[in-house]
N, C-alpha and C. Protein backbone atom coordinates (compact mmCIF):
# COMPACT_ATOMS: atom_id res chain seq x y z
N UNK A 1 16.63 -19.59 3.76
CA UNK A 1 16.07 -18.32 3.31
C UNK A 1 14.55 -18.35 3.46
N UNK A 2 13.69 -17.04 3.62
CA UNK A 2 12.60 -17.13 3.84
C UNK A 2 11.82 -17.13 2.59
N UNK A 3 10.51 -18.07 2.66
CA UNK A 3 9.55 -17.91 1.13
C UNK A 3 9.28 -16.35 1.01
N UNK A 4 9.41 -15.85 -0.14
CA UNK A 4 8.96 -14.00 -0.51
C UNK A 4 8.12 -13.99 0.36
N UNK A 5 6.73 -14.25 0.36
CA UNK A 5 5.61 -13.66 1.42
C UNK A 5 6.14 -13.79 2.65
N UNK A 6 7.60 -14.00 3.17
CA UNK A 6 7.34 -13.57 4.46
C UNK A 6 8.56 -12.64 4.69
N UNK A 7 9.16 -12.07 3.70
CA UNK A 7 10.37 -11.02 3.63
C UNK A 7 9.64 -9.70 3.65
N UNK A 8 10.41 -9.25 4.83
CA UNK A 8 9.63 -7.93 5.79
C UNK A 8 10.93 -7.07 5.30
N UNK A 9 11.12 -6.33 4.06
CA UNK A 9 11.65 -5.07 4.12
C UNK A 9 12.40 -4.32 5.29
N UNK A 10 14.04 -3.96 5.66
CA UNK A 10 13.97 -3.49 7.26
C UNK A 10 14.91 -2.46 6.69
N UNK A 11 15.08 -1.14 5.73
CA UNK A 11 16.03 -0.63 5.66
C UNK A 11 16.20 0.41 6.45
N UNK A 12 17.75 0.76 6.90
CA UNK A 12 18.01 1.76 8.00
C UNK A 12 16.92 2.94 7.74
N UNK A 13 16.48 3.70 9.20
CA UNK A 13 15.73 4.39 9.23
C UNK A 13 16.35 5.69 9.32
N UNK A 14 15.91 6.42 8.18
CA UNK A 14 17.04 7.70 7.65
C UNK A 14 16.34 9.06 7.84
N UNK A 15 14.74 8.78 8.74
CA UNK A 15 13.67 9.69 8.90
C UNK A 15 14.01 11.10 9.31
N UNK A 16 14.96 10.80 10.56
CA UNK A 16 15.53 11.92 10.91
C UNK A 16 16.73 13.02 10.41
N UNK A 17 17.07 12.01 9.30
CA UNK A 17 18.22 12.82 8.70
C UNK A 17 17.73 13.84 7.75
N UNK A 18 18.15 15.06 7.83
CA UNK A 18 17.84 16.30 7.28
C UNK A 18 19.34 16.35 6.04
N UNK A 19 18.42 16.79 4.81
CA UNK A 19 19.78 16.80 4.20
C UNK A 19 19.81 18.50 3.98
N UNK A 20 21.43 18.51 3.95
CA UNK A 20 22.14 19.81 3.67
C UNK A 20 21.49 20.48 2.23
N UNK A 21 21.00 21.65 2.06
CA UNK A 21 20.82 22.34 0.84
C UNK A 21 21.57 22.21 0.12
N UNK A 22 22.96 22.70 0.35
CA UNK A 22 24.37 22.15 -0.71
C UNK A 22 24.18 20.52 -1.15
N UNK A 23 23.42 19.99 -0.71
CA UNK A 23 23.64 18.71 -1.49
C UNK A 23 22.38 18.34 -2.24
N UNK A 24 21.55 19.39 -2.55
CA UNK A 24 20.82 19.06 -3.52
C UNK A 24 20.93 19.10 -5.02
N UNK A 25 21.75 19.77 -5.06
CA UNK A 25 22.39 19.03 -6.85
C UNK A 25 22.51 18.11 -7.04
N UNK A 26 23.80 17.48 -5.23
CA UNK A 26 24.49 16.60 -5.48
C UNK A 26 23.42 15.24 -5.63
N UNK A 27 21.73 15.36 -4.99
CA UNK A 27 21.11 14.57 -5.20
C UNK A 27 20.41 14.03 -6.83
N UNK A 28 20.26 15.65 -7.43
CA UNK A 28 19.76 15.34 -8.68
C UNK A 28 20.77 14.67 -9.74
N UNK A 29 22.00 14.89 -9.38
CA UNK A 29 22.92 14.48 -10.47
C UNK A 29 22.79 12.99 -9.80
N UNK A 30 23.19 12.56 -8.84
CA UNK A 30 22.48 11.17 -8.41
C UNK A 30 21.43 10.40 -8.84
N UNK A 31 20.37 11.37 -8.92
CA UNK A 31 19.29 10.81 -9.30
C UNK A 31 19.11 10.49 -11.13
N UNK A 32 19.98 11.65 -11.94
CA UNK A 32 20.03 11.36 -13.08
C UNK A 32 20.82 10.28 -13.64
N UNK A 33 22.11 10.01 -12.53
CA UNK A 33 23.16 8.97 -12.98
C UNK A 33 22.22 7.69 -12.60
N UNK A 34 21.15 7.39 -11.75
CA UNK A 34 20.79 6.16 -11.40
C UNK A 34 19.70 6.11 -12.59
N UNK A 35 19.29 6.81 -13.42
CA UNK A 35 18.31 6.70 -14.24
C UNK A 35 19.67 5.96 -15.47
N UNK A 36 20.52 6.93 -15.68
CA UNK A 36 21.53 6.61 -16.85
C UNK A 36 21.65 5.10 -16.75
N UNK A 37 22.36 4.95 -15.63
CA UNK A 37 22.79 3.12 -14.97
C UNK A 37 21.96 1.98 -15.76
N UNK A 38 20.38 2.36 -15.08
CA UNK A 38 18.95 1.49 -15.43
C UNK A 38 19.03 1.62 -16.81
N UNK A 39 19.10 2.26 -17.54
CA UNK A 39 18.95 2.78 -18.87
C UNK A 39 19.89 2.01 -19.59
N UNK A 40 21.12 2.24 -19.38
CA UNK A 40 22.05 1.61 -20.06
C UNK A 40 21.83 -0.17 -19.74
N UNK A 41 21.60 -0.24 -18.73
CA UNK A 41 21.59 -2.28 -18.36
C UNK A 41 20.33 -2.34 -19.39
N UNK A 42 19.33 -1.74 -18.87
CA UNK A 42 18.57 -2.23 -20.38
C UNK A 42 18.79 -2.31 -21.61
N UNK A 43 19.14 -1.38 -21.92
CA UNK A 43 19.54 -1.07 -23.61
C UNK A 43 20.98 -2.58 -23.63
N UNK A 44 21.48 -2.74 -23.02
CA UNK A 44 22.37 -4.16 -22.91
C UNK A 44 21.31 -5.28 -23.15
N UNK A 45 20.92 -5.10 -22.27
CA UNK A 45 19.69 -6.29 -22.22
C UNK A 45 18.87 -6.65 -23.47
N UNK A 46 18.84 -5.80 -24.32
CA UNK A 46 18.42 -5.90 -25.43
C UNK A 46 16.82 -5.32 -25.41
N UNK A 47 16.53 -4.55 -24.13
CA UNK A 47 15.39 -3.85 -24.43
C UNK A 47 15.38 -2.67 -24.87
N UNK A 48 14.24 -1.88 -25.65
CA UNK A 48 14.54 -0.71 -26.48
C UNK A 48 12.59 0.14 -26.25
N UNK A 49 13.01 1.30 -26.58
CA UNK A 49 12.22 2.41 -25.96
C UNK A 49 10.48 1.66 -27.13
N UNK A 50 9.39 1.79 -26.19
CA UNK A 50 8.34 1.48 -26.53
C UNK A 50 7.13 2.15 -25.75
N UNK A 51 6.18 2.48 -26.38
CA UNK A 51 5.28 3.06 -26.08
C UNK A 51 4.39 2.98 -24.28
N UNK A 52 4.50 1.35 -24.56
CA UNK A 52 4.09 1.26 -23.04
C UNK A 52 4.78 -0.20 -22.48
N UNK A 53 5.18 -0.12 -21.76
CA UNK A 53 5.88 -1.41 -21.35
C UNK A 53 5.39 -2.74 -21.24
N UNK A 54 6.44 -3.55 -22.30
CA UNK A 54 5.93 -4.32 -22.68
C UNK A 54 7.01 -5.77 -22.22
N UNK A 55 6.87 -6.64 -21.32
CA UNK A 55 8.27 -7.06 -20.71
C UNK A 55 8.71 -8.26 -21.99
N UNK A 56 7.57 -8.86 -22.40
CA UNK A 56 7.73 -10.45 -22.96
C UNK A 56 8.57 -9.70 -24.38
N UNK A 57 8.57 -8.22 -24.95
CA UNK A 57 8.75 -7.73 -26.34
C UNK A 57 10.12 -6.89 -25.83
N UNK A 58 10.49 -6.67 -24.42
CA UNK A 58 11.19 -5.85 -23.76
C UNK A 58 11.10 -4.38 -24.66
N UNK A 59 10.13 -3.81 -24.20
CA UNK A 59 9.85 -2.33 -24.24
C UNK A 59 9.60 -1.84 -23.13
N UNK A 60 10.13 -0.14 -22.86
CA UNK A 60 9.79 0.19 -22.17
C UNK A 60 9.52 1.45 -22.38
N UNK A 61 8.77 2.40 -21.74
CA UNK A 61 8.54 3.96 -22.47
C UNK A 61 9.51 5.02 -21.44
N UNK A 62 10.18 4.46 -20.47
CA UNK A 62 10.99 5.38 -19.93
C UNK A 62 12.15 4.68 -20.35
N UNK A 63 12.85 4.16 -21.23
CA UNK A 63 14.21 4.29 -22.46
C UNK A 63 14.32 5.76 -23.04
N UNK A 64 14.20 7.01 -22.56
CA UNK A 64 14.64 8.33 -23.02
C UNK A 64 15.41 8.86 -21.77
N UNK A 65 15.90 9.83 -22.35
CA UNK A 65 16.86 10.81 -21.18
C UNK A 65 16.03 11.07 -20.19
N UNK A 66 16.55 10.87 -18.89
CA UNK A 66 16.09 11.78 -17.40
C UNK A 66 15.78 13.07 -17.78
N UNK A 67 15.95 14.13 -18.47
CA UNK A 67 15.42 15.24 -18.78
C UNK A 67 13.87 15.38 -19.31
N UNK A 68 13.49 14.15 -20.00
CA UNK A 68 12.33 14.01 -20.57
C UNK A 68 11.65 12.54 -19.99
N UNK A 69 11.66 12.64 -18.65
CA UNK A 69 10.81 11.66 -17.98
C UNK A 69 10.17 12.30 -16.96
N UNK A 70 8.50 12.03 -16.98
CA UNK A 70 7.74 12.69 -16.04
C UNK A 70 8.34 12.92 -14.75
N UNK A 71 8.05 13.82 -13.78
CA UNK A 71 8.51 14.05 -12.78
C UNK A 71 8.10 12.81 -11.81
N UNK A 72 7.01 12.47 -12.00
CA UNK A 72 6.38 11.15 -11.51
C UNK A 72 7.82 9.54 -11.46
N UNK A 73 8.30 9.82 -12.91
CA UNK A 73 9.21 8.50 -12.57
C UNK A 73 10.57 9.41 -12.16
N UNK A 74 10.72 10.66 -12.26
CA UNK A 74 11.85 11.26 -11.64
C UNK A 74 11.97 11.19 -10.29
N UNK A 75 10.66 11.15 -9.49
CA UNK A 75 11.25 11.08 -8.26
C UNK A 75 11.48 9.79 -7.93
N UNK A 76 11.11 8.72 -8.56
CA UNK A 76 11.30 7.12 -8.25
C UNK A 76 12.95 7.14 -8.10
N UNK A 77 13.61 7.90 -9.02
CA UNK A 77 15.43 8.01 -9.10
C UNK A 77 15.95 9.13 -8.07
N UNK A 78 15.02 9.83 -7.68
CA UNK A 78 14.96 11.12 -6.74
C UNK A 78 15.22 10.35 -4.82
N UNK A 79 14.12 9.59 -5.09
CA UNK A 79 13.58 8.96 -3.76
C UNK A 79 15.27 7.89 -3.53
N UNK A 80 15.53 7.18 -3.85
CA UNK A 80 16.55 6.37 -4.50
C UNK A 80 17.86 7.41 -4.00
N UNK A 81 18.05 8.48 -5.19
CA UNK A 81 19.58 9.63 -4.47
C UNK A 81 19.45 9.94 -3.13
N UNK A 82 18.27 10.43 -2.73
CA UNK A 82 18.24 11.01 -1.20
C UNK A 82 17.99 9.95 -0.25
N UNK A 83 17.94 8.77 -0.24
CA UNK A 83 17.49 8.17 0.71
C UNK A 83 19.46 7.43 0.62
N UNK A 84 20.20 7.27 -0.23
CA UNK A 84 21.80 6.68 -0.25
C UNK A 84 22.39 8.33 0.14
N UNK A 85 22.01 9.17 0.11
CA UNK A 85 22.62 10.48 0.90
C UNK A 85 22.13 10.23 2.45
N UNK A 86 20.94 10.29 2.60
CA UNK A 86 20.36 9.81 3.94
C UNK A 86 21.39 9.24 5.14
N UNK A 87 21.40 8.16 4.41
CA UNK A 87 22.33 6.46 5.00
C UNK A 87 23.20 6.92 5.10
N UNK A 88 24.30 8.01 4.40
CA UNK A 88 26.23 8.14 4.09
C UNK A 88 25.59 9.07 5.50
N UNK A 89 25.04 10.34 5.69
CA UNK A 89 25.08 11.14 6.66
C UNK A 89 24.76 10.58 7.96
N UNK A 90 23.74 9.13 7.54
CA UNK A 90 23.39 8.56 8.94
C UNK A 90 23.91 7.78 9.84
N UNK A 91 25.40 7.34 8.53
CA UNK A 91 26.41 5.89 8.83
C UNK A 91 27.51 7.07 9.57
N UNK A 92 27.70 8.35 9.36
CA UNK A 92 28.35 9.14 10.05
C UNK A 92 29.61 9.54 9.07
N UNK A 93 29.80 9.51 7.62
CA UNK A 93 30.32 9.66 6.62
C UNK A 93 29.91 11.46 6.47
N UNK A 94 31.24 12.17 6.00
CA UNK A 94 30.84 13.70 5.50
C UNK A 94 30.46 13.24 4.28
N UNK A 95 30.27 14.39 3.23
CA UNK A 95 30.26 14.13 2.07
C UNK A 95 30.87 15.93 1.73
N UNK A 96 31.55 15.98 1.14
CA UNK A 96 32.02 17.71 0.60
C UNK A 96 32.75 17.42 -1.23
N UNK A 97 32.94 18.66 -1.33
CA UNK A 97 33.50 18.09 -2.36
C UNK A 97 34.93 19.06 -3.03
């Protein structure tokens, strides 16, 4: 395996894929379930909602609902749904529902 400093990131390139309007719900509900996911492994983990993140005390200040997280860390879960929609349309997978 290579030492970290020399692991070059190579994920499929999804630049060209245009996503369908109809699947922009399907991205936000994506994007809210990948916030839920993170949320819940923490709260397992035994970390709990804190003002500013704190790792050694495990706090964190985004432990609240996706409804009430800046748009700033929304698109971090945003970027995340559309880029695994990206890949399914780019691997040549439909998606309908």
């Amino acid at each position: 395996m290579n030492p970290k400093n020399e692991y070059v990131p190579a994920p499929a390139d999804t630049r060209a894929v245009e996503i369908p309007r109809e699947l922009a719900e399907l991205a936000e509900m994506l994007s809210k379930n990948t916030h839920e996911v993170w949320a819940r492994t923490r709260l397992e983990q035994g970390w709990r909602w804190g003002e500013t993140r704190d790792d050694a005390r495990k706090l964190h200040p985004c432990l609240i609902p996706y409804e009430e997280l800046s748009e700033d860390e929304k698109t971090f879960d945003r970027n995340t749904a559309l880029e695994t929609i990206r890949l399914i349309l780019a691997l040549g997978f439909r998606i309908s529902r």
